[in-house]
Protein backbone atom coordinates (compact mmCIF):
# COMPACT_ATOMS: atom_id res chain seq x y z
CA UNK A 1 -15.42 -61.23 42.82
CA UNK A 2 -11.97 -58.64 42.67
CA UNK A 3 -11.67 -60.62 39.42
CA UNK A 4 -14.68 -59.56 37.71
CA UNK A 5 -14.57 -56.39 38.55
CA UNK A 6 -11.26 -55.96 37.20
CA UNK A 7 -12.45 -57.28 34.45
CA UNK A 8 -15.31 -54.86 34.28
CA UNK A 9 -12.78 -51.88 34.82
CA UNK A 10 -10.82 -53.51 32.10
CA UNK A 11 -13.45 -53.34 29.33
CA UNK A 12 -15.01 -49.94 30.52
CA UNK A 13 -11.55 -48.43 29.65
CA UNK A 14 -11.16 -50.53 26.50
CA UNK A 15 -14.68 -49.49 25.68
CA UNK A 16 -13.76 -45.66 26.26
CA UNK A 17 -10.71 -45.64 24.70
CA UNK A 18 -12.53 -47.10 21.37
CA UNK A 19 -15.28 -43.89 21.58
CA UNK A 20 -12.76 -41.28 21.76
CA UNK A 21 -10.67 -42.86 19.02
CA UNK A 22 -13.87 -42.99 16.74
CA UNK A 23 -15.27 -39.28 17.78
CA UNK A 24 -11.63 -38.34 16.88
CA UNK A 25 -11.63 -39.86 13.98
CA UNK A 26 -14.93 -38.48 13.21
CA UNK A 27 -13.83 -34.92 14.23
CA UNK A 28 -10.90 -35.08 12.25
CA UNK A 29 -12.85 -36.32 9.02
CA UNK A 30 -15.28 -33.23 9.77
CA UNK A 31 -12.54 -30.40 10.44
CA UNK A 32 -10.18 -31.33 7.34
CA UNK A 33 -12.35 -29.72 4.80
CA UNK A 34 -12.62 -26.73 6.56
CA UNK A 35 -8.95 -26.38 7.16
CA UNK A 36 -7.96 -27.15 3.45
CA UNK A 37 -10.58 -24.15 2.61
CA UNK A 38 -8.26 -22.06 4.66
CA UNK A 39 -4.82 -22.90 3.11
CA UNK A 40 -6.44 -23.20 -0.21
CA UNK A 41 -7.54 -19.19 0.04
CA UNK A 42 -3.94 -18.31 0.27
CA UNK A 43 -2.76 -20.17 -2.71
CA UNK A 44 -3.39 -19.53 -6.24
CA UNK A 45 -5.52 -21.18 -8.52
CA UNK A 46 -2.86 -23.33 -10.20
CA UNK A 47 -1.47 -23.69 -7.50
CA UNK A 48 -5.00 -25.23 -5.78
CA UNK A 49 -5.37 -27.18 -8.94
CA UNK A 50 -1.82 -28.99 -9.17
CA UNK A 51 -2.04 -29.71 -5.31
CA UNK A 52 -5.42 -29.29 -3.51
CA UNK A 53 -3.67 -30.72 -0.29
CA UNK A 54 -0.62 -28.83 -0.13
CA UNK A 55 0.07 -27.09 2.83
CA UNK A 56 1.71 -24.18 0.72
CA UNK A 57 1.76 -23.40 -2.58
CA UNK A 58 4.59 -22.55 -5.04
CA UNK A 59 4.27 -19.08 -4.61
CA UNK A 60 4.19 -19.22 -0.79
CA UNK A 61 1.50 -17.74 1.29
CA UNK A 62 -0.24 -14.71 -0.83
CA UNK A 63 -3.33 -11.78 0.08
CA UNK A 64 -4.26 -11.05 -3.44
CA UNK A 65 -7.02 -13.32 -3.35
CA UNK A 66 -8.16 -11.74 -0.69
CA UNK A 67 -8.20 -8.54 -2.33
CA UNK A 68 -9.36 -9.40 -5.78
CA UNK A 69 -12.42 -10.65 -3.48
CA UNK A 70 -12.90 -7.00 -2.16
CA UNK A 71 -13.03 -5.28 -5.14
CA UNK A 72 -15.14 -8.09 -6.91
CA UNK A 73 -17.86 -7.95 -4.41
CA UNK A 74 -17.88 -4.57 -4.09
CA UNK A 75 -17.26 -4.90 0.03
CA UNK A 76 -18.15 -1.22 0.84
CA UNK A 77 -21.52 -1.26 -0.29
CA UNK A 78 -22.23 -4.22 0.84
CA UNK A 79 -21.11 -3.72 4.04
CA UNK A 80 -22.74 -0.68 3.83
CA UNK A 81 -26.45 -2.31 3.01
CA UNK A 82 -26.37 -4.68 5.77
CA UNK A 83 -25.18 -2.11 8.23
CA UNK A 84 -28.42 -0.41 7.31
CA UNK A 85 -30.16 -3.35 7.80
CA UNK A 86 -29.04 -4.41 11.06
CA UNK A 87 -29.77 -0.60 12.64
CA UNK A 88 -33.26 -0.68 11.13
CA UNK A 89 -34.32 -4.09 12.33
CA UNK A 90 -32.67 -3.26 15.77
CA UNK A 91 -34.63 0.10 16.10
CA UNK A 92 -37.71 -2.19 15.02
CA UNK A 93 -37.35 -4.95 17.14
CA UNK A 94 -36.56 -2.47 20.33
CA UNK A 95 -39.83 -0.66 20.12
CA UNK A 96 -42.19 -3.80 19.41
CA UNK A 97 -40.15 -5.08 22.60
CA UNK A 98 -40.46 -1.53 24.30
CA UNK A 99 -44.47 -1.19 23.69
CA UNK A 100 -44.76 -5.21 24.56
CA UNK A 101 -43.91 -4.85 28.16
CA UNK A 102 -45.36 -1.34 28.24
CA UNK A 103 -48.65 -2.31 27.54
């Protein structure tokens, strides 16, 4: 009877040692993509394009990406436009809540 229980014990652990290797496994495979978007933004394009999965690129670690981006997208107004947008729907959402429990 100690036997099989050992045993039991035995393949429970074997058995949750094999799920948390494959969710790892599976995390890992699901994470990596987003991480190489992150080192990728601070390399330059050649740079990307010689070596996708370089850690660093030949010119280091640069920001100019980041601020071609800005100016590109025109971050101000944008910024701007859904500022607006959040404030309006706020003030609109408060008062249909406001005049729901009101009533």
């Amino acid at each position: 009877m100690m036997d099989e229980n050992k045993k039991a014990a035995q393949k429970k652990k074997v058995s949750h040692f094999i799920t948390i290797a494959v969710l790892v496994i599976l995390f890992l495979a699901f994470i990596f993509p987003f991480i190489m978007v992150i080192f990728n933004a601070f390399k330059t394009k050649g740079d990307i394009t010689a070596d996708p999965l370089a850690l660093v690129g030949s010119h280091g670690f640069i920001l100019t990406n980041f601020t071609d981006a800005m100016k590109k997208m025109n971050f101000a107004t944008s910024f701007t436009n859904s500022l607006i947008r959040i404030l309006s729907n706020s003030d609109i959402n408060s008062s249909v809540i406001f005049t729901t429990f009101t009533i």
